[in-house]
C-alpha atoms as a PDB file:
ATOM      1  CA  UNK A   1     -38.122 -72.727 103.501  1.00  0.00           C
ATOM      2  CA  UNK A   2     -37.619 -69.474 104.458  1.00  0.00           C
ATOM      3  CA  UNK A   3     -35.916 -67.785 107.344  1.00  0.00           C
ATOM      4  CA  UNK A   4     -37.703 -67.414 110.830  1.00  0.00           C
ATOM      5  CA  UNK A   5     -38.112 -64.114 111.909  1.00  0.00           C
ATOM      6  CA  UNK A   6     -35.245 -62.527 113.545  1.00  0.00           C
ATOM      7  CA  UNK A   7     -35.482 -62.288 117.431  1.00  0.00           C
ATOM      8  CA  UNK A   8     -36.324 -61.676 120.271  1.00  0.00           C
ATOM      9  CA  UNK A   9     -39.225 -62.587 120.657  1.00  0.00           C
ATOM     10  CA  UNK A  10     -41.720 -61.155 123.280  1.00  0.00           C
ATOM     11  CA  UNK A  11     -45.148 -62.476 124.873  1.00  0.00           C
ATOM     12  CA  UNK A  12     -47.853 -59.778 124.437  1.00  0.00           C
ATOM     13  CA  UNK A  13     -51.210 -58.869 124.858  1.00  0.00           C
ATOM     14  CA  UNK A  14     -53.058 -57.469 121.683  1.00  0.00           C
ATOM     15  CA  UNK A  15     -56.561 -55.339 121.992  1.00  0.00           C
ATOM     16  CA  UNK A  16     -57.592 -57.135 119.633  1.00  0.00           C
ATOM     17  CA  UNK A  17     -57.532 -60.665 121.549  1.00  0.00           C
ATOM     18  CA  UNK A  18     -57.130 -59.878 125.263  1.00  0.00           C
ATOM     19  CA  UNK A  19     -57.378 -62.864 126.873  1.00  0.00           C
ATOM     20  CA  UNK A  20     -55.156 -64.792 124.251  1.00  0.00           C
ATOM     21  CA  UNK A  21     -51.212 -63.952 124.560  1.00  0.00           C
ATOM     22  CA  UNK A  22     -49.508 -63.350 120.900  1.00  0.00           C
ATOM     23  CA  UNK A  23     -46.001 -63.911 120.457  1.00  0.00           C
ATOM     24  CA  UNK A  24     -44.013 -60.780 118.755  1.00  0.00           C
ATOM     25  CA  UNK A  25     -40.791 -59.926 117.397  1.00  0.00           C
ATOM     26  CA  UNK A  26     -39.917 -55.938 117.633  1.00  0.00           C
ATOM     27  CA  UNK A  27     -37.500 -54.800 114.216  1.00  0.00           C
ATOM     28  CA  UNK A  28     -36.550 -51.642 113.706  1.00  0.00           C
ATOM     29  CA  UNK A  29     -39.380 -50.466 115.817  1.00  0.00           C
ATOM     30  CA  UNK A  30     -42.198 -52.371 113.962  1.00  0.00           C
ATOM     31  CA  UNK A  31     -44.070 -54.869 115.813  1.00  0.00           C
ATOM     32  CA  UNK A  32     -44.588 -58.091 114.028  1.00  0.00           C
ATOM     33  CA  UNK A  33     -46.950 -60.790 115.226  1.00  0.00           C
ATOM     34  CA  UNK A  34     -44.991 -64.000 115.183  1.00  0.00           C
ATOM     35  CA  UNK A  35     -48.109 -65.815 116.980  1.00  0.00           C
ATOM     36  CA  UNK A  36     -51.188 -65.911 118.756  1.00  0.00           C
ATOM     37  CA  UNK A  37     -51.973 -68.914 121.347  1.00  0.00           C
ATOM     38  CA  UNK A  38     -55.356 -70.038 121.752  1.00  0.00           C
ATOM     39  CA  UNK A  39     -56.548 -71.727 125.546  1.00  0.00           C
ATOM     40  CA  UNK A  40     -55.792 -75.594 124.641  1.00  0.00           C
ATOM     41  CA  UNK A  41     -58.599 -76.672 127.632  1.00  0.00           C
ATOM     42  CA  UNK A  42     -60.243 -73.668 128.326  1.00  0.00           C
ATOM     43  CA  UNK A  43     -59.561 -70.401 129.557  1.00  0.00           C
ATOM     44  CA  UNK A  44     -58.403 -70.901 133.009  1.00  0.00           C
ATOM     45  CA  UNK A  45     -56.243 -73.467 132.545  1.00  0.00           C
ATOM     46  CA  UNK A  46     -52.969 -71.624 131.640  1.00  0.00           C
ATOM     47  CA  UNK A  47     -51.324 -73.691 128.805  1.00  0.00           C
ATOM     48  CA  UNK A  48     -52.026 -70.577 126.404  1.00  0.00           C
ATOM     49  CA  UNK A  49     -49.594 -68.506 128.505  1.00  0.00           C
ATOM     50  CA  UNK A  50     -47.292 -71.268 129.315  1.00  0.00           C
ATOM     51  CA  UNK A  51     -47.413 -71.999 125.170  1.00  0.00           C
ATOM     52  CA  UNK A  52     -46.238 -67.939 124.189  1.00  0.00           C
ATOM     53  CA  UNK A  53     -43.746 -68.396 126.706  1.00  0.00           C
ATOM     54  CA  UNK A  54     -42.157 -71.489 124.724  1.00  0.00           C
ATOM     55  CA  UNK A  55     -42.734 -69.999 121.431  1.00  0.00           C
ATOM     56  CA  UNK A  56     -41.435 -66.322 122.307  1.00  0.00           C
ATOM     57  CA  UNK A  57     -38.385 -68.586 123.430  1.00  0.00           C
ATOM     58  CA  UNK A  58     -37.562 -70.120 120.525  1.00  0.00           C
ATOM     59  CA  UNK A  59     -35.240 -67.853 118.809  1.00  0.00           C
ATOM     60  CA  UNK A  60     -32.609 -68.397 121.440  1.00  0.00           C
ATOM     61  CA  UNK A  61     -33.290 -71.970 122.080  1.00  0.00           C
ATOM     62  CA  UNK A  62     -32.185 -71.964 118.540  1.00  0.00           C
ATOM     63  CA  UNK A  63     -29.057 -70.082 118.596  1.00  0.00           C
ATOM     64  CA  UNK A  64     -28.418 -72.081 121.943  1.00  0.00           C
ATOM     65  CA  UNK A  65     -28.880 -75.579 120.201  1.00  0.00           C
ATOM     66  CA  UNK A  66     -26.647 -74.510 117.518  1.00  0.00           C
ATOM     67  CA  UNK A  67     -23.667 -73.169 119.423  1.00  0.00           C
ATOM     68  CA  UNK A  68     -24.003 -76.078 121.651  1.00  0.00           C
ATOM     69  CA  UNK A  69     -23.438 -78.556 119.113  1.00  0.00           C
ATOM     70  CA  UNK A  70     -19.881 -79.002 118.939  1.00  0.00           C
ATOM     71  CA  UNK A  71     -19.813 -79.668 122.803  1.00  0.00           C
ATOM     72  CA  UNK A  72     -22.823 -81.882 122.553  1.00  0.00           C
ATOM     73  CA  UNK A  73     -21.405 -84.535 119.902  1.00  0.00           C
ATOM     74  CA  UNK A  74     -17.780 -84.918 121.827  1.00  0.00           C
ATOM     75  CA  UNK A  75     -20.189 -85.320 124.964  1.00  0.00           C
ATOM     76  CA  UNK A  76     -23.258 -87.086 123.732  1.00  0.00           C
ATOM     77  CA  UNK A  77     -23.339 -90.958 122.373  1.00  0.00           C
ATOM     78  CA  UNK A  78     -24.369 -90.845 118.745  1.00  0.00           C
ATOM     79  CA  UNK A  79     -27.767 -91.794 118.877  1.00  0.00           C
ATOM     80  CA  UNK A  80     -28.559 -89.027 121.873  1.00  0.00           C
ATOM     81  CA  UNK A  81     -26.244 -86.466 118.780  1.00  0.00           C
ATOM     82  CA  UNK A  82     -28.289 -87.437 116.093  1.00  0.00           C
ATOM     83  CA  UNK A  83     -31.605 -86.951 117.792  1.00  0.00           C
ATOM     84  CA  UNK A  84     -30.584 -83.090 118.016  1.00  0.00           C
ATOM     85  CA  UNK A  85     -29.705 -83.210 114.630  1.00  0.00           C
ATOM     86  CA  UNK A  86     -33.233 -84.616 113.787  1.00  0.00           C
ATOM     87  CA  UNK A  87     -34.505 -81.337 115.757  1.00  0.00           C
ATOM     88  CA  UNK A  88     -32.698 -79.144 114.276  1.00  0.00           C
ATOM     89  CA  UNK A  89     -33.709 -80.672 110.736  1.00  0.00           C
ATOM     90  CA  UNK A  90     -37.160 -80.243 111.748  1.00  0.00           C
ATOM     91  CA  UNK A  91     -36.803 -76.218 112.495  1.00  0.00           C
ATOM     92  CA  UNK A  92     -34.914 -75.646 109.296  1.00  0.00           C
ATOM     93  CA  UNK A  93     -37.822 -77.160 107.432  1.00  0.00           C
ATOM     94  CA  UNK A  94     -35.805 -80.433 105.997  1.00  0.00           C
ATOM     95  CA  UNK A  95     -38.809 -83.269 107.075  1.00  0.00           C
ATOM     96  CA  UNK A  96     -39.244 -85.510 104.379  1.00  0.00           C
ATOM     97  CA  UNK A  97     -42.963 -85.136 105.475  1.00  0.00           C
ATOM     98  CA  UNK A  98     -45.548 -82.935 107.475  1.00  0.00           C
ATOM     99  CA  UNK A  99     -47.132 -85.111 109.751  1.00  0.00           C
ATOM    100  CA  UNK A 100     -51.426 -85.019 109.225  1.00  0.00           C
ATOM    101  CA  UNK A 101     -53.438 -83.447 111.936  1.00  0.00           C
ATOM    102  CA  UNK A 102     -56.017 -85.841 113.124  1.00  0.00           C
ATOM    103  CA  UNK A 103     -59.303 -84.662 114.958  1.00  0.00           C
ATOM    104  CA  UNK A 104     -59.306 -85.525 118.892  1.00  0.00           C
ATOM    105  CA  UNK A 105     -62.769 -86.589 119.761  1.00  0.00           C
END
């Protein structure tokens, strides 16, 4: 799996989708589109925003998870320790399996 792309990240608007916030990352002033949320429920009932806002956050929830570890397994009993390390296995792509999407009716 390959790397994520680099941070930050930023919650946008593009012309192109106005009423759907994208998630981008700015590098060496070239705007990449990390993202786009669609409206979960429909469009007034906020989880698209609220969902770029999480995404465009994950970069430094990342690097915060990561320098946090050493504190978090002298603090944390092992099973709470190893359920981080089960998220963090996740974002670096090392899930035995990809779970199946099933249709909600």
């Amino acid at each position: 799996m390959g790397q994520h792309t680099q941070g930050p990240w930023v919650v946008s608007l593009d012309p192109r989708y106005p009423n759907e916030p994208c998630i981008d990352a700015v590098i060496d002033g070239v705007v990449w589109h990390v993202a786009l949320c669609h409206h979960a429920a429909g469009p007034d009932d906020g989880s698209a925003e609220a969902n770029a806002r999480l995404i465009a956050a994950a970069p430094e929830l990342l690097a915060t998870l990561r320098e946090a570890l050493p504190v978090l397994r002298a603090e944390l009993d092992q099973s709470r320790y190893q359920a981080v390390l089960s998220v963090l296995a996740k974002i670096e792509g090392a899930r035995p399996h990809r779970q199946q999407r099933t249709e909600q009716h």
